[in-house]
C-alpha atoms as a PDB file:
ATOM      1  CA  UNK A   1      43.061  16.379 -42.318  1.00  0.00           C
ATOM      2  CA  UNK A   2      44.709  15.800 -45.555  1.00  0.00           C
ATOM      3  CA  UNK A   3      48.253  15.270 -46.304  1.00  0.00           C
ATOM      4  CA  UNK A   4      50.349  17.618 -48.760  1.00  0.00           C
ATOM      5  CA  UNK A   5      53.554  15.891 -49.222  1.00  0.00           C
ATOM      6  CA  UNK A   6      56.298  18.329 -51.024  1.00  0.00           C
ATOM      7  CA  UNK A   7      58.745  16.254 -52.094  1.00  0.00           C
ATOM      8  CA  UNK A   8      59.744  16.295 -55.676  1.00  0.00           C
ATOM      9  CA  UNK A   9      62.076  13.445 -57.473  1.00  0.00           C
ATOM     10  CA  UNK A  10      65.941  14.778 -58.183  1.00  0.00           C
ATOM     11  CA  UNK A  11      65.125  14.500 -61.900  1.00  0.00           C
ATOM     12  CA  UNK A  12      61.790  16.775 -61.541  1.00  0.00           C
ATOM     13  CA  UNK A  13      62.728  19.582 -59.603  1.00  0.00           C
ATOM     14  CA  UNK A  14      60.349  21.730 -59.595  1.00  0.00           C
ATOM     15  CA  UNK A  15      61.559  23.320 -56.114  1.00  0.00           C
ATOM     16  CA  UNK A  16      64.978  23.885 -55.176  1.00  0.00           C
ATOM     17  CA  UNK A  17      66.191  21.139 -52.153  1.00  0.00           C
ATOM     18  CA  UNK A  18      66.783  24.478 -49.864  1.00  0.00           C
ATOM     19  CA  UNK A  19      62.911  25.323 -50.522  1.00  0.00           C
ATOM     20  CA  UNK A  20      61.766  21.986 -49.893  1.00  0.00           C
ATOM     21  CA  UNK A  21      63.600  22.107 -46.504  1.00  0.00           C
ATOM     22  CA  UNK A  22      61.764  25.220 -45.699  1.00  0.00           C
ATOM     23  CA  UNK A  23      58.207  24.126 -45.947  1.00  0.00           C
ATOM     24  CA  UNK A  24      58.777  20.640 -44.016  1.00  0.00           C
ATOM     25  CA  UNK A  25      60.802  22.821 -41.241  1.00  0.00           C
ATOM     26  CA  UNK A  26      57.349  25.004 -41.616  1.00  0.00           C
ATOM     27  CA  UNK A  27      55.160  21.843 -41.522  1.00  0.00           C
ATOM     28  CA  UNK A  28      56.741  20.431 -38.336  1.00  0.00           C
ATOM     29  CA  UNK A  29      57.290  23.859 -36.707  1.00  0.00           C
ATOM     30  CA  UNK A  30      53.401  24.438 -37.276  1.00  0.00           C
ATOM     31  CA  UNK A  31      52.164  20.827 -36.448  1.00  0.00           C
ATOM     32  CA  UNK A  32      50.879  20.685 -40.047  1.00  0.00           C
ATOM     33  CA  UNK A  33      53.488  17.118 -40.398  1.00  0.00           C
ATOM     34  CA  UNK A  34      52.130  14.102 -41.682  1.00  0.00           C
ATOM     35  CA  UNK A  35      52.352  11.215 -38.769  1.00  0.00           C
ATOM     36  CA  UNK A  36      51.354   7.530 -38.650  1.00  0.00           C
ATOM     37  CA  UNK A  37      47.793   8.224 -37.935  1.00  0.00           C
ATOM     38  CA  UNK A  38      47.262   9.524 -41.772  1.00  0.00           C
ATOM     39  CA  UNK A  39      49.040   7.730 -44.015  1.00  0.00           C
ATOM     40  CA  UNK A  40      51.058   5.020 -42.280  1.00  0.00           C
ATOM     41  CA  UNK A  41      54.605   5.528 -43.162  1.00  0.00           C
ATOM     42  CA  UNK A  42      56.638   7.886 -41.061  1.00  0.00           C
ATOM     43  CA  UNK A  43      56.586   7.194 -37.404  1.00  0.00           C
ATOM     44  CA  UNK A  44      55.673  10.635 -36.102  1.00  0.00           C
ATOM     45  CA  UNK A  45      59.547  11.556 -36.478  1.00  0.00           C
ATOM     46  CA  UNK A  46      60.320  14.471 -38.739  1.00  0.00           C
ATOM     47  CA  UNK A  47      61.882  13.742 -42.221  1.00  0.00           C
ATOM     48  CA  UNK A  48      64.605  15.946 -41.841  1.00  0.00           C
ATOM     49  CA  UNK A  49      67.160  16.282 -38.487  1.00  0.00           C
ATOM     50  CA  UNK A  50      70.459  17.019 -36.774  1.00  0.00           C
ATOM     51  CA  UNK A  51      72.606  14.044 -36.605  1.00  0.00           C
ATOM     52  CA  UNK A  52      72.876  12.860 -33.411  1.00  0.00           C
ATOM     53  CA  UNK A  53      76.212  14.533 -32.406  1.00  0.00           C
ATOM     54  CA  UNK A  54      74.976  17.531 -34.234  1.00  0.00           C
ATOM     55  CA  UNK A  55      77.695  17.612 -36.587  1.00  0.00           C
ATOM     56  CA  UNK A  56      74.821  17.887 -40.056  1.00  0.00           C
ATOM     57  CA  UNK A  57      71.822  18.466 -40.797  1.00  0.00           C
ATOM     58  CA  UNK A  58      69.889  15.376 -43.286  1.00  0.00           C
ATOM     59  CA  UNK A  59      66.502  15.356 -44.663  1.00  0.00           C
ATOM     60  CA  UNK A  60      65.074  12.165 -46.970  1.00  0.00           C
ATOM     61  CA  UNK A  61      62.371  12.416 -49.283  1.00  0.00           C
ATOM     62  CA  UNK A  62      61.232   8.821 -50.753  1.00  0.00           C
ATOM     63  CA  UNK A  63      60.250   8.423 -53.858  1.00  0.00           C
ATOM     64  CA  UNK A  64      57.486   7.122 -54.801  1.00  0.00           C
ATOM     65  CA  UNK A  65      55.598   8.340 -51.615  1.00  0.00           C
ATOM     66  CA  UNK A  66      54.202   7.129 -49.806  1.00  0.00           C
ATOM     67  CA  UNK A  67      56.711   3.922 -49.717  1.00  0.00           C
ATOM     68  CA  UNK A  68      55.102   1.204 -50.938  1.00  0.00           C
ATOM     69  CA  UNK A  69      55.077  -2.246 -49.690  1.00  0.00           C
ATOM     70  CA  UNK A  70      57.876  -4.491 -51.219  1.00  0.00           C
ATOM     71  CA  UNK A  71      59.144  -2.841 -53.975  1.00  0.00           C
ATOM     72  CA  UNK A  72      62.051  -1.033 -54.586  1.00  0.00           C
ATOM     73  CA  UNK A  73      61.885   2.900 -53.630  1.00  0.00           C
ATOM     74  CA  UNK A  74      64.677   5.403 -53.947  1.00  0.00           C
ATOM     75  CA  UNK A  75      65.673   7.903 -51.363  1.00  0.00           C
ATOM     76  CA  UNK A  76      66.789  11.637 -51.988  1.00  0.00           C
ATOM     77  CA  UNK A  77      69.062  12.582 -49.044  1.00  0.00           C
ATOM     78  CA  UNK A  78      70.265  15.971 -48.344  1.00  0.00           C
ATOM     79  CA  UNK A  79      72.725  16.905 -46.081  1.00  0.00           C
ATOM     80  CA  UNK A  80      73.877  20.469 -44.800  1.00  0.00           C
ATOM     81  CA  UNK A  81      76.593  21.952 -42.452  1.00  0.00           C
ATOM     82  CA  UNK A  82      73.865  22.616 -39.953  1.00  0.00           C
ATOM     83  CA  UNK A  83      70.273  23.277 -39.548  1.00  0.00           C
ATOM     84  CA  UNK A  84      70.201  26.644 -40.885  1.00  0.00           C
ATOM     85  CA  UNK A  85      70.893  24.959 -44.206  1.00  0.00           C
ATOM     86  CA  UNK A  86      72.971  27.772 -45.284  1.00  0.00           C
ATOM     87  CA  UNK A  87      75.726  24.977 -46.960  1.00  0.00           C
ATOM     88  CA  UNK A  88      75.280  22.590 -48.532  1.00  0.00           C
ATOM     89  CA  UNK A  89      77.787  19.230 -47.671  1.00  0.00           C
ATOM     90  CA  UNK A  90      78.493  18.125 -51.513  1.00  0.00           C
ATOM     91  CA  UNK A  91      81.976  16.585 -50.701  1.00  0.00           C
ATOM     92  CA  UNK A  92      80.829  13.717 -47.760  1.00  0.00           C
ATOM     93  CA  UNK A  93      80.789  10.063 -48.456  1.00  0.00           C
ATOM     94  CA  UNK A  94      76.981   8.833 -46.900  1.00  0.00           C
ATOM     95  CA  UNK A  95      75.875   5.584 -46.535  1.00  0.00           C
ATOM     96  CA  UNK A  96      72.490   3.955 -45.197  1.00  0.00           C
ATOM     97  CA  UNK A  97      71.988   1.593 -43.370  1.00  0.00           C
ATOM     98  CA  UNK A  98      68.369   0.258 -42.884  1.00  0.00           C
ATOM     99  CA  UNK A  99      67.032  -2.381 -40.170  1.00  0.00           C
ATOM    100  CA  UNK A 100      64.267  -3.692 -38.379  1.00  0.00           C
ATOM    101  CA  UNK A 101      65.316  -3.689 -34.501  1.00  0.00           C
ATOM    102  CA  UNK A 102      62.357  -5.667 -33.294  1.00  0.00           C
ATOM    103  CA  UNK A 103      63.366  -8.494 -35.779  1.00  0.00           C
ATOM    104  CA  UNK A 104      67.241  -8.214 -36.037  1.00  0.00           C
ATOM    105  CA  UNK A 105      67.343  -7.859 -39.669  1.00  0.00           C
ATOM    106  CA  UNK A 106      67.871  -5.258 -42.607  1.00  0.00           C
ATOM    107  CA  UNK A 107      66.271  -4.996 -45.888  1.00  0.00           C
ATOM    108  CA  UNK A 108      66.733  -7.823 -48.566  1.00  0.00           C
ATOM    109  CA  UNK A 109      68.329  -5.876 -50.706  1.00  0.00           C
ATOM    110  CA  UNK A 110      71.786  -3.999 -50.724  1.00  0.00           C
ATOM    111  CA  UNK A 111      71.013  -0.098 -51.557  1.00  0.00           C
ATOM    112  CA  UNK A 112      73.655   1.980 -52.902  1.00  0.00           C
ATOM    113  CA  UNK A 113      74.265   6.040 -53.110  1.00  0.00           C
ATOM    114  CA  UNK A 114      75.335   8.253 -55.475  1.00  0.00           C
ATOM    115  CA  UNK A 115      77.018  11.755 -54.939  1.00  0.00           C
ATOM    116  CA  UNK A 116      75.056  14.235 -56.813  1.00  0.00           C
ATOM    117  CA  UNK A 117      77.876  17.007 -56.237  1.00  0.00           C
ATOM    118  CA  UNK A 118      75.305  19.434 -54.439  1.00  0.00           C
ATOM    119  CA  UNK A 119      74.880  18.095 -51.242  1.00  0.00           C
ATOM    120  CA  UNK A 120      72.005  16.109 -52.744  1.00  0.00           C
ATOM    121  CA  UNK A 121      72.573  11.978 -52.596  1.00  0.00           C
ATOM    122  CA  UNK A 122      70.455   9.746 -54.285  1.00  0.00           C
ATOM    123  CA  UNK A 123      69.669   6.069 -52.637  1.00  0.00           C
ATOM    124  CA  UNK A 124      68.282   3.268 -54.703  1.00  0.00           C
ATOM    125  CA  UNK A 125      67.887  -0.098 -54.337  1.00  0.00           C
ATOM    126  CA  UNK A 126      65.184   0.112 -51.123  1.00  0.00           C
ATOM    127  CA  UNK A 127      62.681  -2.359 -49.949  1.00  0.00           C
ATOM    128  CA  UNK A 128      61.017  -2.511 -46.911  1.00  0.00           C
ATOM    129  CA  UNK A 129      59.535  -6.636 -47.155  1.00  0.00           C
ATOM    130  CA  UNK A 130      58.111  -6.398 -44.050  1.00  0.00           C
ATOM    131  CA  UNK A 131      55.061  -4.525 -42.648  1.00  0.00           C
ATOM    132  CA  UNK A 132      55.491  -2.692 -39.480  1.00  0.00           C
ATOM    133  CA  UNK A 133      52.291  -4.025 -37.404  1.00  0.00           C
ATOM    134  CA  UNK A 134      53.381  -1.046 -34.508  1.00  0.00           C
ATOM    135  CA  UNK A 135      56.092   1.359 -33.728  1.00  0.00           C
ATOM    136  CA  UNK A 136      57.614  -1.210 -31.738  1.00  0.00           C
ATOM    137  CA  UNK A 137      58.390  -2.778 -34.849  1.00  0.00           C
ATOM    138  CA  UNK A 138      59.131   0.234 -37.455  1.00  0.00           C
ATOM    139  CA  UNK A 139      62.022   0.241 -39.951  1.00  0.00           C
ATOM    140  CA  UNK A 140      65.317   1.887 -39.131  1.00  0.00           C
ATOM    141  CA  UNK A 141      67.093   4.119 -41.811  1.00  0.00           C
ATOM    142  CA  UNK A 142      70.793   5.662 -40.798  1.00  0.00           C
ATOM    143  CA  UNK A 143      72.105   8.004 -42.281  1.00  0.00           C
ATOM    144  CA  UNK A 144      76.034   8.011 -41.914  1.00  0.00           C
ATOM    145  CA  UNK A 145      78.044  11.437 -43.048  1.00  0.00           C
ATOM    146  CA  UNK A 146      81.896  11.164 -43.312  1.00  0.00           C
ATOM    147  CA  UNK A 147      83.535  14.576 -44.527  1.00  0.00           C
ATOM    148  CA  UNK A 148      87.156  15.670 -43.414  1.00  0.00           C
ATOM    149  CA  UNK A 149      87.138  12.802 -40.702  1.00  0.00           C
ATOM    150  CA  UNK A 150      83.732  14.053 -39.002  1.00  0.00           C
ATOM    151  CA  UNK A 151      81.250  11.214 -39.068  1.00  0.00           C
ATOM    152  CA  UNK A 152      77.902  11.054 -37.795  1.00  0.00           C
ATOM    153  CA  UNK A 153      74.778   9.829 -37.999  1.00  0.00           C
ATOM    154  CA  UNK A 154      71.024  10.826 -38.456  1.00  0.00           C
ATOM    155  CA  UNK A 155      68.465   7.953 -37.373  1.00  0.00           C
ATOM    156  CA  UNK A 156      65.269   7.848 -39.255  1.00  0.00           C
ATOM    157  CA  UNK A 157      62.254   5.770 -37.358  1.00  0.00           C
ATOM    158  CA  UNK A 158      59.676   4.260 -40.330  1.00  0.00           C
ATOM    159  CA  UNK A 159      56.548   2.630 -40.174  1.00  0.00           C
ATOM    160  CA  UNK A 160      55.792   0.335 -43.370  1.00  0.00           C
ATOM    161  CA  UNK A 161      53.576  -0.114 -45.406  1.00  0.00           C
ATOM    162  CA  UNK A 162      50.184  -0.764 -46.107  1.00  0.00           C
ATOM    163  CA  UNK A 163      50.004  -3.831 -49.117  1.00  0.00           C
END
């Protein structure tokens, strides 16, 4: 089976971020997601998700993709008030954090996030140095929302990358 992906970059939108949402929620509600087995990058795990208290919903979208093997990728992140994606969160500060469990490191690089002021956040400054040779050893990305003294956190398992 082939892989769609339906991402678009921030600067290309050719969908709005609320469509996009739809069709991945469609893709995983269907069974019509992308795992490992196709194309090596995501680890089975959905792209977009509650955070783990349940206080917002976040969904990532790399670009290029599929990630490529050490060199810098950018992340769009959206974030809503819940999974109905009925609001947008445009007023939260989110960071990422990204790490390799299995080895005890992060990434060698130190990516940053900008506030697009629609509940869209853009990541750059990703690299994933390291291959993932099984789930045991996949890449890590949280996803920490802060708005109004509510923080929480969405953790993204990520298999890497074929050279």
């Amino acid at each position: 089976m082939s892989c769609v992906r339906y991402g678009v970059r921030l600067s290309d939108q050719l969908l709005s971020f609320r469509l996009r949402a739809v069709l991945v929620c469609a893709l995983v509600v269907f069974g019509l997601g992308c795992g490992a087995e196709e194309d090596g990058q995501d680890s089975g795990e959905s792209r977009a998700k509650l955070t783990e208290s349940g206080a917002f919903y976040v969904a990532y979208t790399p670009s290029p993709d599929p990630i490529p093997f050490n060199q810098l990728f950018e992340l769009d992140v959206e974030v809503w008030e819940s999974a109905d994606m009925a609001n947008a969160v445009a007023d939260a500060d989110v960071s990422v954090e990204v790490t390799m469990p299995a080895h005890g490191h992060g990434m060698n690089t130190e990516p940053t996030v900008t506030n697009n002021d629609d509940g869209t956040y853009l990541v750059e400054g990703m690299k994933f140095h390291m291959e993932s040779q099984s789930p045991a050893e996949r890449w890590e990305i949280a996803v920490s929302v802060d708005r109004d003294g509510t923080a929480d956190t969405a953790v993204f398992e990520v298999m890497c990358c074929g050279q």
